[in-house]
C-alpha atoms as a PDB file:
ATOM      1  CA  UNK A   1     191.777 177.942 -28.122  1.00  0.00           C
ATOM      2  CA  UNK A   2     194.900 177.628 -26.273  1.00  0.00           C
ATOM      3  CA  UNK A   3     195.653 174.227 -25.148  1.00  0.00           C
ATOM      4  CA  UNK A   4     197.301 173.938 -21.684  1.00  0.00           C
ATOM      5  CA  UNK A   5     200.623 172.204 -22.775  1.00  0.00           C
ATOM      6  CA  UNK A   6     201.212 175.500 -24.982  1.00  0.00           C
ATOM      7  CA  UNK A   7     200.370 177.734 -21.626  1.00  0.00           C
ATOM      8  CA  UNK A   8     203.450 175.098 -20.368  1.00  0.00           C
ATOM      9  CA  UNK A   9     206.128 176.786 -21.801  1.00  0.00           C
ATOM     10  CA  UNK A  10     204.915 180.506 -21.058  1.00  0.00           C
ATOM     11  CA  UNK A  11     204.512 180.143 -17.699  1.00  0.00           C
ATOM     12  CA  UNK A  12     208.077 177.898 -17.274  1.00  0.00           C
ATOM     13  CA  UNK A  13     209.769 181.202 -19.103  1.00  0.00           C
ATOM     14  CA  UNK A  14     208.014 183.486 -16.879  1.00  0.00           C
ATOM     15  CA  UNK A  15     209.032 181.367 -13.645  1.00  0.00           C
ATOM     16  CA  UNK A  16     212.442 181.682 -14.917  1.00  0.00           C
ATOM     17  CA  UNK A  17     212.737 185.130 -15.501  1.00  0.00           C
ATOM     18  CA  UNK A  18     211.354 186.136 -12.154  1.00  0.00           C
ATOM     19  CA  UNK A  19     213.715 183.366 -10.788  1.00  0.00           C
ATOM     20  CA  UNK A  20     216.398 185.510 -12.364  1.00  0.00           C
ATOM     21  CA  UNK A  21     215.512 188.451 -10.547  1.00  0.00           C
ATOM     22  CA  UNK A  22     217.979 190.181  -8.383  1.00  0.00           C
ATOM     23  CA  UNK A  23     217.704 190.169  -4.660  1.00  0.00           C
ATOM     24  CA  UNK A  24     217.411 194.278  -5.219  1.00  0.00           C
ATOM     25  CA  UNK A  25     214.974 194.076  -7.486  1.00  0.00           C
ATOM     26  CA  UNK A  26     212.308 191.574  -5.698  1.00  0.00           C
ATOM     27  CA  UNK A  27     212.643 194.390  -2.830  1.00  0.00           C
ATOM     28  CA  UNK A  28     212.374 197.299  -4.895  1.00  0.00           C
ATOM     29  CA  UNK A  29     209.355 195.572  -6.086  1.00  0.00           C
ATOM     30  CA  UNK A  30     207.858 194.354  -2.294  1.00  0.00           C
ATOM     31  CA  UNK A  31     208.636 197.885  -1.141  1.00  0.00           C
ATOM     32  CA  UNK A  32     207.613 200.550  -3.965  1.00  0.00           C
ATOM     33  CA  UNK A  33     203.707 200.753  -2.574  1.00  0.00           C
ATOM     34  CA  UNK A  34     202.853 203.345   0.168  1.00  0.00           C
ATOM     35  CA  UNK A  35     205.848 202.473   2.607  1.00  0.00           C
ATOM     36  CA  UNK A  36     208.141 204.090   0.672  1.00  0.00           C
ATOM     37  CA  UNK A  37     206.436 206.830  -0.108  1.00  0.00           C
ATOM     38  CA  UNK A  38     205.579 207.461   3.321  1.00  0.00           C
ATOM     39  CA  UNK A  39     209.777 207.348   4.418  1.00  0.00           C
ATOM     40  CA  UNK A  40     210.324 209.908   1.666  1.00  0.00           C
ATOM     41  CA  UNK A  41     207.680 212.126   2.589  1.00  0.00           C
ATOM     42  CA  UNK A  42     209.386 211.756   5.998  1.00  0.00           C
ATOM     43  CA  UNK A  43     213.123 212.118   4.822  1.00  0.00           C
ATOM     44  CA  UNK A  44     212.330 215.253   2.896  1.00  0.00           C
ATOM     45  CA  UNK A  45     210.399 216.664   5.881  1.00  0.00           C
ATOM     46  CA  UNK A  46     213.912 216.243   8.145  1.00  0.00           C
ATOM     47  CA  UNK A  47     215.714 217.748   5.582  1.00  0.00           C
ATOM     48  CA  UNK A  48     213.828 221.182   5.337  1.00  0.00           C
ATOM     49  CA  UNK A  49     214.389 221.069   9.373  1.00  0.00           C
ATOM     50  CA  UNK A  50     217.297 223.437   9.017  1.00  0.00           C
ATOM     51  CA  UNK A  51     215.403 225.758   6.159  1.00  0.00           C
ATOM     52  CA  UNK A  52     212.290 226.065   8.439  1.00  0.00           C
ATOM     53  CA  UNK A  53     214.549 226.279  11.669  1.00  0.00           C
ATOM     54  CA  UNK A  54     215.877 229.872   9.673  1.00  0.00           C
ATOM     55  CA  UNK A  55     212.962 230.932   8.864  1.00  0.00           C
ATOM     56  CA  UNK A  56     211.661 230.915  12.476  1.00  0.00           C
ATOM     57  CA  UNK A  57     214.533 232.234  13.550  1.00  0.00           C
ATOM     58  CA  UNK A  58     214.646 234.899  10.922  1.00  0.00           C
ATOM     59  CA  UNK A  59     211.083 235.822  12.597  1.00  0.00           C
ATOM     60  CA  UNK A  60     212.002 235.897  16.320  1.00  0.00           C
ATOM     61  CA  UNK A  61     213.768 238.903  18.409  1.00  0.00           C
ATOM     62  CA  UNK A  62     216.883 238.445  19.831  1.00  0.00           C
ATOM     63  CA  UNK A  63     216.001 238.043  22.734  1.00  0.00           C
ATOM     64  CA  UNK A  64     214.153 235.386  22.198  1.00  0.00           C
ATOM     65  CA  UNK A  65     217.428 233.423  19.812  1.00  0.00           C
ATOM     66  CA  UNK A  66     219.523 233.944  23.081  1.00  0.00           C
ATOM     67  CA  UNK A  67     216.955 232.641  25.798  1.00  0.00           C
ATOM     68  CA  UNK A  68     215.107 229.603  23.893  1.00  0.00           C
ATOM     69  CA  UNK A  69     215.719 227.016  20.876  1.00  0.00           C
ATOM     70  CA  UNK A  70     213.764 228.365  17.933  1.00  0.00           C
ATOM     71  CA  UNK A  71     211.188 225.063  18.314  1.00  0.00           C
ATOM     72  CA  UNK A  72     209.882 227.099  20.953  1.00  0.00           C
ATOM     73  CA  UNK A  73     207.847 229.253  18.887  1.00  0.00           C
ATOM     74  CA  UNK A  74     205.036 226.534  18.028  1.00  0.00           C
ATOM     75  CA  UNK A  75     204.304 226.664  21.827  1.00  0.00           C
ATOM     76  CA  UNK A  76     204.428 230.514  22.050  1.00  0.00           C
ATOM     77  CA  UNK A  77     203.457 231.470  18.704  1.00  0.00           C
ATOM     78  CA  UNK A  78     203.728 235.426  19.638  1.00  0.00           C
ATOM     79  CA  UNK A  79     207.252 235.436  19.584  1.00  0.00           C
ATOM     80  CA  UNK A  80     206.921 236.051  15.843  1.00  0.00           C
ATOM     81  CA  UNK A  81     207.457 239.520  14.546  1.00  0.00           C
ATOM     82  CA  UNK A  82     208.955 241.035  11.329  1.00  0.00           C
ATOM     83  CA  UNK A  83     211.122 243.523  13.544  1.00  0.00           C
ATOM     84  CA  UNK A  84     214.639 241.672  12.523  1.00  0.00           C
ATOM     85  CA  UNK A  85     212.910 242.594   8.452  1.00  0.00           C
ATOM     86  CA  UNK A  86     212.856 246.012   9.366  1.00  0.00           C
ATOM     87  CA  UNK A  87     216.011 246.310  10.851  1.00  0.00           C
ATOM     88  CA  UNK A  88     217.870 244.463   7.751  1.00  0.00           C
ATOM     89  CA  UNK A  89     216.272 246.746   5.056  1.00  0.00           C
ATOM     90  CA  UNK A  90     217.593 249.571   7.265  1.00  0.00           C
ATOM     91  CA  UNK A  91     220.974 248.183   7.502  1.00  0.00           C
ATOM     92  CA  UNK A  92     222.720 249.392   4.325  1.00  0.00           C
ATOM     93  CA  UNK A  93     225.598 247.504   4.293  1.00  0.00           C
ATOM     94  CA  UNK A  94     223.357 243.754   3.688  1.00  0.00           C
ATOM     95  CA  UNK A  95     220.646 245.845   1.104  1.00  0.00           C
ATOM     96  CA  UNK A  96     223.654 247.414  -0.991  1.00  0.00           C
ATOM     97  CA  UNK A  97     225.258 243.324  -1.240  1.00  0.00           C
ATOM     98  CA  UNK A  98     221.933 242.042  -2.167  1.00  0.00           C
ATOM     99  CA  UNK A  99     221.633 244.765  -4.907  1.00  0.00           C
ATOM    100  CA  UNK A 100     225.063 243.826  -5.913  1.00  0.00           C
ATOM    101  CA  UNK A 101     224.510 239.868  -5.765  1.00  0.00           C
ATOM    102  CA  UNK A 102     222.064 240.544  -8.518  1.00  0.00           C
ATOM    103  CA  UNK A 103     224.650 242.562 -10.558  1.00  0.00           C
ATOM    104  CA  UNK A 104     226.917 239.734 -10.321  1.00  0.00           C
ATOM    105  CA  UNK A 105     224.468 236.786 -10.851  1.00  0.00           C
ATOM    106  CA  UNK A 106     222.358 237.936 -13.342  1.00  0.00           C
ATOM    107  CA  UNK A 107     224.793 239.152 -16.125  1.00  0.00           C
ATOM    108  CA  UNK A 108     227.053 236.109 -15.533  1.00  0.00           C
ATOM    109  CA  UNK A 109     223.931 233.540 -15.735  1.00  0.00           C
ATOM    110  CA  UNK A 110     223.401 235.669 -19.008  1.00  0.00           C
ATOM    111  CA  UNK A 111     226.401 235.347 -20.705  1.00  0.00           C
ATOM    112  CA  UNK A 112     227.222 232.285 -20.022  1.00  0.00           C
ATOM    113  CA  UNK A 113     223.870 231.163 -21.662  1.00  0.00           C
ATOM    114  CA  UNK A 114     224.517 233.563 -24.454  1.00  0.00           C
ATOM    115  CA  UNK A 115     228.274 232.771 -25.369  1.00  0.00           C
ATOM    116  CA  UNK A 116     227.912 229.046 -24.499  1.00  0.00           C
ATOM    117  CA  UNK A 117     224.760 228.167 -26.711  1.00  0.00           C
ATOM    118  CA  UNK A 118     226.195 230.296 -29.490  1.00  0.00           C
ATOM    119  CA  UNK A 119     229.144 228.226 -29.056  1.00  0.00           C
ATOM    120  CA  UNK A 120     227.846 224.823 -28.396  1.00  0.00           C
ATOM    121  CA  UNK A 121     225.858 225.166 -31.792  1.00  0.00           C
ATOM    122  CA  UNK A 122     228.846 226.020 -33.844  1.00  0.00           C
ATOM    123  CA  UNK A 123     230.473 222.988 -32.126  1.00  0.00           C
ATOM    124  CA  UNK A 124     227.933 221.073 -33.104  1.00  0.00           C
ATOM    125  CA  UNK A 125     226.738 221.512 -36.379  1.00  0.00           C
ATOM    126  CA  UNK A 126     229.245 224.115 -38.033  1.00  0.00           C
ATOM    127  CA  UNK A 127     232.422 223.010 -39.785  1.00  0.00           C
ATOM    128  CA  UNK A 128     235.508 224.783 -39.368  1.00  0.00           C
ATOM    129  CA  UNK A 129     239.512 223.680 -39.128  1.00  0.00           C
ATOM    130  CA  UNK A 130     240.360 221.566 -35.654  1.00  0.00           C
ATOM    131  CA  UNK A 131     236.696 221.759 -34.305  1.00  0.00           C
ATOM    132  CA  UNK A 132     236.984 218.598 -32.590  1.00  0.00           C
ATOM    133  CA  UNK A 133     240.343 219.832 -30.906  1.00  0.00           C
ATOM    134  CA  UNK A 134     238.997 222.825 -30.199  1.00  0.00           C
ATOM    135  CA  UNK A 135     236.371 221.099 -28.414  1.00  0.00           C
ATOM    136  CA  UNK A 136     238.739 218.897 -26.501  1.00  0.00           C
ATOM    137  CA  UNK A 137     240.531 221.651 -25.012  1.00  0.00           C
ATOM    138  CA  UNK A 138     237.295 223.115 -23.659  1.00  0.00           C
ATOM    139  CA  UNK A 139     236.560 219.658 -22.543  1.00  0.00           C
ATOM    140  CA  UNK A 140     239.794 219.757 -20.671  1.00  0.00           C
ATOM    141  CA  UNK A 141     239.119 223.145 -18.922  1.00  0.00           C
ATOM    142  CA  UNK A 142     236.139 221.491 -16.586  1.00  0.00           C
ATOM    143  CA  UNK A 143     239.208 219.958 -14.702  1.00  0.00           C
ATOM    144  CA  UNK A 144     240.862 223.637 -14.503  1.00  0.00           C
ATOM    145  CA  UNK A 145     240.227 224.241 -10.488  1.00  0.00           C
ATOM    146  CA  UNK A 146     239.029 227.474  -9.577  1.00  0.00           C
ATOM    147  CA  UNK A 147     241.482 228.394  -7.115  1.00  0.00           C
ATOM    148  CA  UNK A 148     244.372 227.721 -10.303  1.00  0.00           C
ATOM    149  CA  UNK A 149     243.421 231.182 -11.571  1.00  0.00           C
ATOM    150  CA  UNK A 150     242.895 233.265  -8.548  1.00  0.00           C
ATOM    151  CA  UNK A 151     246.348 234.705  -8.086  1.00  0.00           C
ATOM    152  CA  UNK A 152     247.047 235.555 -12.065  1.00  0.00           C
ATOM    153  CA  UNK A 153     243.802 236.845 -12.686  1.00  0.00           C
ATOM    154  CA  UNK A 154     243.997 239.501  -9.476  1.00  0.00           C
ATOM    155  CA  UNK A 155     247.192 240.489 -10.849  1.00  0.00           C
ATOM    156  CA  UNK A 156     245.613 240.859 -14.201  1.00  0.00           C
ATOM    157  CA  UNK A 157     242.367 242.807 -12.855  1.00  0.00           C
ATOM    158  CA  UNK A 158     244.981 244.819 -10.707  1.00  0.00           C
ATOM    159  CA  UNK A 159     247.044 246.008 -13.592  1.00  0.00           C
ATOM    160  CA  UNK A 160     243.607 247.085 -16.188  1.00  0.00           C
ATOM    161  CA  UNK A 161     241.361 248.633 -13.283  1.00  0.00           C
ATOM    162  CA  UNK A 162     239.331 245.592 -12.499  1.00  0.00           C
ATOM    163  CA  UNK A 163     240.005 244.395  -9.237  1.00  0.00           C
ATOM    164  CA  UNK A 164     237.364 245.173  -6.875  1.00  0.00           C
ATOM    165  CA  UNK A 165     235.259 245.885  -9.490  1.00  0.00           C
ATOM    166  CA  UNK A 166     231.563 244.172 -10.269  1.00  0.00           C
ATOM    167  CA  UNK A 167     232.489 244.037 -13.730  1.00  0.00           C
ATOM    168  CA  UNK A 168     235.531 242.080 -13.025  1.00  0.00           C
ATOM    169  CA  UNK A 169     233.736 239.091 -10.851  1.00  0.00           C
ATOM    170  CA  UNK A 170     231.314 238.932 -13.353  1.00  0.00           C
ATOM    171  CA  UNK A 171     233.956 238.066 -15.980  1.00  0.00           C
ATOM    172  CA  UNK A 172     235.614 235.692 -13.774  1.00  0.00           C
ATOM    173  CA  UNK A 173     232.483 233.347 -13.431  1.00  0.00           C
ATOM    174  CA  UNK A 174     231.644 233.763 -17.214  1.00  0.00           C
ATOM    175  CA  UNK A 175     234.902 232.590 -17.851  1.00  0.00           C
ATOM    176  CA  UNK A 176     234.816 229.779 -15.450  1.00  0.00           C
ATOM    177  CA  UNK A 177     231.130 229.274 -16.302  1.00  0.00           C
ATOM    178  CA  UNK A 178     231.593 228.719 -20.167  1.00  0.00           C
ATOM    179  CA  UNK A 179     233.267 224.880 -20.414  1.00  0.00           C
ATOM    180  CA  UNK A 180     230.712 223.802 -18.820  1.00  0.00           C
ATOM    181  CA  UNK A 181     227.632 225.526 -20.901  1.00  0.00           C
ATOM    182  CA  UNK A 182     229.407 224.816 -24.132  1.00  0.00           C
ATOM    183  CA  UNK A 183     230.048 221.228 -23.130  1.00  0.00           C
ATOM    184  CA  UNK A 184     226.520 220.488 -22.237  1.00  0.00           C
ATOM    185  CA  UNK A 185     225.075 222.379 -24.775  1.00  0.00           C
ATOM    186  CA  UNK A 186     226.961 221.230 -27.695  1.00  0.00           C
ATOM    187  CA  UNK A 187     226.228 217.588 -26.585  1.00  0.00           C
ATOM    188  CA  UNK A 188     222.043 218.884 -26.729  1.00  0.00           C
ATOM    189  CA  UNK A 189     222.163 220.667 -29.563  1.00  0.00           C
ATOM    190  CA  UNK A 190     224.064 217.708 -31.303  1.00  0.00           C
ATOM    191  CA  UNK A 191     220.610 214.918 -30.968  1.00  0.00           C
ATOM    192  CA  UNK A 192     218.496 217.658 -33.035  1.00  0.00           C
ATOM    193  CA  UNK A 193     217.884 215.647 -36.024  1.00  0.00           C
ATOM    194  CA  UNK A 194     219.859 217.283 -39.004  1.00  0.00           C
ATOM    195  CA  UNK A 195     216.610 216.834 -41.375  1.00  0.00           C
ATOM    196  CA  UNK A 196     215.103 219.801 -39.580  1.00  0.00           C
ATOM    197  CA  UNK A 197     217.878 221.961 -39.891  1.00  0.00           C
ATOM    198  CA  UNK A 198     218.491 221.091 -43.374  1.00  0.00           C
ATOM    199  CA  UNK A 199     214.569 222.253 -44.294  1.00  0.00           C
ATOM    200  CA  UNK A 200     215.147 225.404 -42.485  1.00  0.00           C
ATOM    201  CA  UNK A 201     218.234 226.016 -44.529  1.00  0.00           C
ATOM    202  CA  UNK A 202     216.449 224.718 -47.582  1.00  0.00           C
ATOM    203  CA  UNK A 203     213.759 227.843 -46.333  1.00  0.00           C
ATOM    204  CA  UNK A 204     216.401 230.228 -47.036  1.00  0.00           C
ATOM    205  CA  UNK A 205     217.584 230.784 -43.062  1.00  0.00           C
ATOM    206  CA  UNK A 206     220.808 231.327 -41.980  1.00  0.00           C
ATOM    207  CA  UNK A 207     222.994 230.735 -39.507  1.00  0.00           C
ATOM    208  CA  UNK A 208     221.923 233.149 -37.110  1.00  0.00           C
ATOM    209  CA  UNK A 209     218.292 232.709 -38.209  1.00  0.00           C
ATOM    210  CA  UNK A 210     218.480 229.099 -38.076  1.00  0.00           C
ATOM    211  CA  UNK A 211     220.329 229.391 -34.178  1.00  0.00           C
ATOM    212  CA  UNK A 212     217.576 231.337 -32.805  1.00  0.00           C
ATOM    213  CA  UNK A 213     213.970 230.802 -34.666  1.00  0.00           C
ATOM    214  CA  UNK A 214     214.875 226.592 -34.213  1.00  0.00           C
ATOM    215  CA  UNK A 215     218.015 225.541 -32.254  1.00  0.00           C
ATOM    216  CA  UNK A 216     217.233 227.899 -29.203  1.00  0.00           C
ATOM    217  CA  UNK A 217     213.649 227.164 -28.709  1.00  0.00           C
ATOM    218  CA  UNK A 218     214.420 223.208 -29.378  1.00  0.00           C
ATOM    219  CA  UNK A 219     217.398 223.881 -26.380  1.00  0.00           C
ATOM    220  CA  UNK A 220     215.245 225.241 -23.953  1.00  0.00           C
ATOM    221  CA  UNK A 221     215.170 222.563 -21.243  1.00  0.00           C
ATOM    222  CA  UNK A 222     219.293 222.201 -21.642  1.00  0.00           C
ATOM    223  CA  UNK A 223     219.199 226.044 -21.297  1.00  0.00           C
ATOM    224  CA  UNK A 224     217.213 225.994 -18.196  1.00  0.00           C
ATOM    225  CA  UNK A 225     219.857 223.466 -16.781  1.00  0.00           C
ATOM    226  CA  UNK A 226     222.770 225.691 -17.897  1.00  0.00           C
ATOM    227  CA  UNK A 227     220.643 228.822 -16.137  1.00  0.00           C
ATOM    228  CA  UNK A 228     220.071 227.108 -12.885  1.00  0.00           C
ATOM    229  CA  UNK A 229     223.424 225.476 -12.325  1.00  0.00           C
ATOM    230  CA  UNK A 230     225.066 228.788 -13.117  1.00  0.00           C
ATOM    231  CA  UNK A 231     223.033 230.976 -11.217  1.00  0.00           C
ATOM    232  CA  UNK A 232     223.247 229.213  -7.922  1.00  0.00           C
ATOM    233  CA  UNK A 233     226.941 228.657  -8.337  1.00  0.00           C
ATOM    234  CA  UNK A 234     227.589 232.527  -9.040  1.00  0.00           C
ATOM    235  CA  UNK A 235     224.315 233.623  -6.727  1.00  0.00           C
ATOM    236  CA  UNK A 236     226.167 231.329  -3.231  1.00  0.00           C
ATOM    237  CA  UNK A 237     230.013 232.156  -4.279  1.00  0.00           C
ATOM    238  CA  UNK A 238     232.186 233.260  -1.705  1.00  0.00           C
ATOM    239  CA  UNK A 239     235.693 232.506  -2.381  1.00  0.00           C
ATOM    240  CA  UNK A 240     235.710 234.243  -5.591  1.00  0.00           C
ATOM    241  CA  UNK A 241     234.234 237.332  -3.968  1.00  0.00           C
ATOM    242  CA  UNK A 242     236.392 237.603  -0.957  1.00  0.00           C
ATOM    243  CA  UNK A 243     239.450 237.951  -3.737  1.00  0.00           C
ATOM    244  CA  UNK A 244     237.566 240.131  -6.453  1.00  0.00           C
ATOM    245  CA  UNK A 245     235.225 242.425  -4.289  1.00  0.00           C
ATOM    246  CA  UNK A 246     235.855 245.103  -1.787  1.00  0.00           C
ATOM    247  CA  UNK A 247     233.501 247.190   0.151  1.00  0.00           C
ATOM    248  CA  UNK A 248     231.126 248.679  -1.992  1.00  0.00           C
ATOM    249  CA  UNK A 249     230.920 245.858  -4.763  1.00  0.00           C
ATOM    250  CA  UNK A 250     230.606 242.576  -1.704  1.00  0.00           C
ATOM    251  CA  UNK A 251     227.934 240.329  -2.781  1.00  0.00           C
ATOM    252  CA  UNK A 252     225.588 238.935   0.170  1.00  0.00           C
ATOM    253  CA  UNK A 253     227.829 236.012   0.897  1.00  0.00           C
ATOM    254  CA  UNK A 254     230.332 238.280   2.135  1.00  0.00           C
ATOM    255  CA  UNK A 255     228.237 241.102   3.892  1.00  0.00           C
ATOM    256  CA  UNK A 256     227.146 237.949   6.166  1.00  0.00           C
ATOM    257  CA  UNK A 257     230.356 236.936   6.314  1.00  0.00           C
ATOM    258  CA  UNK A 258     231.279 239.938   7.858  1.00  0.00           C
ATOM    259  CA  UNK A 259     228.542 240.605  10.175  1.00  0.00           C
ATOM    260  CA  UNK A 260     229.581 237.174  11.765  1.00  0.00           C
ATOM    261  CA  UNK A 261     232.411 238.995  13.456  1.00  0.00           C
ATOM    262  CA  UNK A 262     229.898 240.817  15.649  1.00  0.00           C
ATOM    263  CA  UNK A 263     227.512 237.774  15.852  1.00  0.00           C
ATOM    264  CA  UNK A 264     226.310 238.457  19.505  1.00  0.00           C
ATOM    265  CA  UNK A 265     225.043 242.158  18.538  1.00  0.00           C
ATOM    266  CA  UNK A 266     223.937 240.942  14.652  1.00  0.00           C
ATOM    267  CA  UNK A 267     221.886 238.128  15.210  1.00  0.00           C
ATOM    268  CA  UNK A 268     218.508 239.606  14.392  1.00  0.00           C
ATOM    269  CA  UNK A 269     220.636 240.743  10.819  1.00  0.00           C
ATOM    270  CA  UNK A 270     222.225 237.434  10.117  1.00  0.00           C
ATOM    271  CA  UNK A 271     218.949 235.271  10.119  1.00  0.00           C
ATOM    272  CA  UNK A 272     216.776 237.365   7.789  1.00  0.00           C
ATOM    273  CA  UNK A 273     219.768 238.116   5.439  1.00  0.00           C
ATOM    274  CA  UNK A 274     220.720 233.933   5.670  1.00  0.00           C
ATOM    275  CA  UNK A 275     217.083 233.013   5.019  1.00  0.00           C
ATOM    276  CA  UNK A 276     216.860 235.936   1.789  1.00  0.00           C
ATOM    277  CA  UNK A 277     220.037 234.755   0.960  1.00  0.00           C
ATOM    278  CA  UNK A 278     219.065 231.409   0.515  1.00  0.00           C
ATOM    279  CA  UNK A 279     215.354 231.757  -0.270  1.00  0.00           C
ATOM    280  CA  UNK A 280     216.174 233.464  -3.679  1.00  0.00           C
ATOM    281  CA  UNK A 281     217.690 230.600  -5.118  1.00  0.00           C
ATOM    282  CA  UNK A 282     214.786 227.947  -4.429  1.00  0.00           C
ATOM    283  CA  UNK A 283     212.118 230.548  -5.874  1.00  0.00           C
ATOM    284  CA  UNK A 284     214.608 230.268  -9.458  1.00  0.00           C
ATOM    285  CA  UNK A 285     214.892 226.623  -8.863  1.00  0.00           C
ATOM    286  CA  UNK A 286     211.451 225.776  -8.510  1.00  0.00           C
ATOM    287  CA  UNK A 287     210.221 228.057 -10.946  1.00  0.00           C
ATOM    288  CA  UNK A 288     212.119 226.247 -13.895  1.00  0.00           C
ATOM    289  CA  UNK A 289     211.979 222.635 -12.159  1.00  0.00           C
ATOM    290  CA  UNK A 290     210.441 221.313 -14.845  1.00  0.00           C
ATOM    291  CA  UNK A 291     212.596 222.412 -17.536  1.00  0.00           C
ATOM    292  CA  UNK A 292     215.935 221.386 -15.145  1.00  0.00           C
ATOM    293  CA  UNK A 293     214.302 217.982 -14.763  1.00  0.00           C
ATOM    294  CA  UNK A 294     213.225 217.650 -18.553  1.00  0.00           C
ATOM    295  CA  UNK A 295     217.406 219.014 -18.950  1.00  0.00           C
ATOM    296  CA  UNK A 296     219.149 216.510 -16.752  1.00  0.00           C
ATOM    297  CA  UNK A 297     217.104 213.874 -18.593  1.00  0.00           C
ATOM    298  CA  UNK A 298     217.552 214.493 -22.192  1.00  0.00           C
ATOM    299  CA  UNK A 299     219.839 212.230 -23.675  1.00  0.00           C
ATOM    300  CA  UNK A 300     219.152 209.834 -21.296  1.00  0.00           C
ATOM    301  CA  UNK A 301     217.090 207.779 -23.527  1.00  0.00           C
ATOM    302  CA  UNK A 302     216.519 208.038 -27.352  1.00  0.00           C
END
């Protein structure tokens, strides 16, 4: 049985350590039941304000945006109507930039993953002269701003038939896309233990064998990352296609850009187009949350 003089000493430690405690931590602790849940619930409800104000928006006439606040709607609930829909999907100039915000995004999100995990493995497990130079300099392109390469790549593009060209924007972001993949990539694919790819060498697979029957699959979460980030940084650009685009290869960014000029007569276009705009990029988001979240966190603990 335990005596109380040996309880003594247990009990003085624990005293102490809670003694210790940070004036951050004792709250953190008082306030991590249901009150905190409750503001969250509450701050994430005010910050969808501006999404939900869109959609409603996206759903009135415009007669309706002009004469009342979009709030209205809850007490007049028949101002809703798909009308502004059907006038966007006849309006060709906003259907032919969504079609061609998927040519851009989706090759670019593609490559990128491609190039960079190809890369990030030889970086990684591969030996070859300078490799850890090599690795610095991409290191040193994340710093590289965008807005750097603008002028000398037009020029470029201008001179072999790119410029205003889908091809050519979708170069552009791989290109700007890639230190970034290969960085966070290499440092993934670098915490696979090297006993498992030694017994799938000692199997008899190759390189190339080895890269995509163990190191992709094991990547996946990192490559999820790599596919979201990139696809909502090509999928909302607008500075890059302003310089690279023209008229018939405009992404939606631009097309709504453009439409703004005429805002009084293109309301009931703007809203719809906004809210498809920017609804496209939470369906990806939240259909590989888990696999960003499990991304973000790898390497965070061993």
């Amino acid at each position: 049985m335990t005596t109380q003089a040996e309880r003594l000493p247990e009990t003085a430690a624990a005293d102490g350590a809670k003694a210790r405690q940070s004036l951050g931590s004792r709250l953190v602790e008082r306030v991590s039941g249901g009150a905190i849940s409750v503001f969250l619930v509450i701050v994430g409800l005010f910050w969808l304000v501006p999404t939900i104000g869109l959609l409603i928006s996206s759903l009135r006439s415009p007669q309706d945006l002009s004469a009342s606040g979009w709030w209205q709607v809850f007490s007049k609930p028949s101002q809703l109507t798909f009308s502004s829909y059907d006038k966007l999907l006849q309006n060709s100039d906003i259907t032919s930039s969504i079609l061609n915000t998927v040519l851009i995004t989706v090759p670019a999100t593609l490559l990128v993953i491609v190039i960079g995990a190809l890369a990030g493995y030889a970086f990684a497990w591969m030996e070859f002269p300078g490799r850890d130079w090599w690795f610095m300099g991409v290191v040193g392109l994340l710093v590289v701003p965008v807005q750097v390469a603008l002028i000398p790549i037009a020029e470029l593009f201008g001179k072999i038939g790119l410029f205003g060209n889908i091809f050519g924007v979708v170069l552009f972001h791989t290109g700007f896309g890639l230190p970034f993949a290969v960085f966070l990539l290499r440092n993934f694919f670098a915490e696979i233990p090297r006993e498992l790819l030694e017994a799938a060498r000692l199997d008899g697979a190759g390189e190339l064998r080895l890269f995509a029957r163990v190191v992709m699959p094991l990547g996946g979460p990192a490559i999820a990352s790599l596919g979201i980030f990139q696809f909502l940084w090509v999928w909302n650009d607008m500075l890059i296609a302003l310089v690279f685009t023209n008229a018939d290869s405009q992404p939606i960014t631009v097309a709504l850009q453009t439409q703004m000029r005429a805002f009084a007569d293109n309301v009931d276009v703007l809203a719809p187009g906004a809210f498809i705009s920017m609804v496209i990029p939470l369906i990806v988001f939240f259909a590989f949350q888990r696999q960003f979240v499990s991304g973000v966190m790898a390497g965070a603990v061993k």
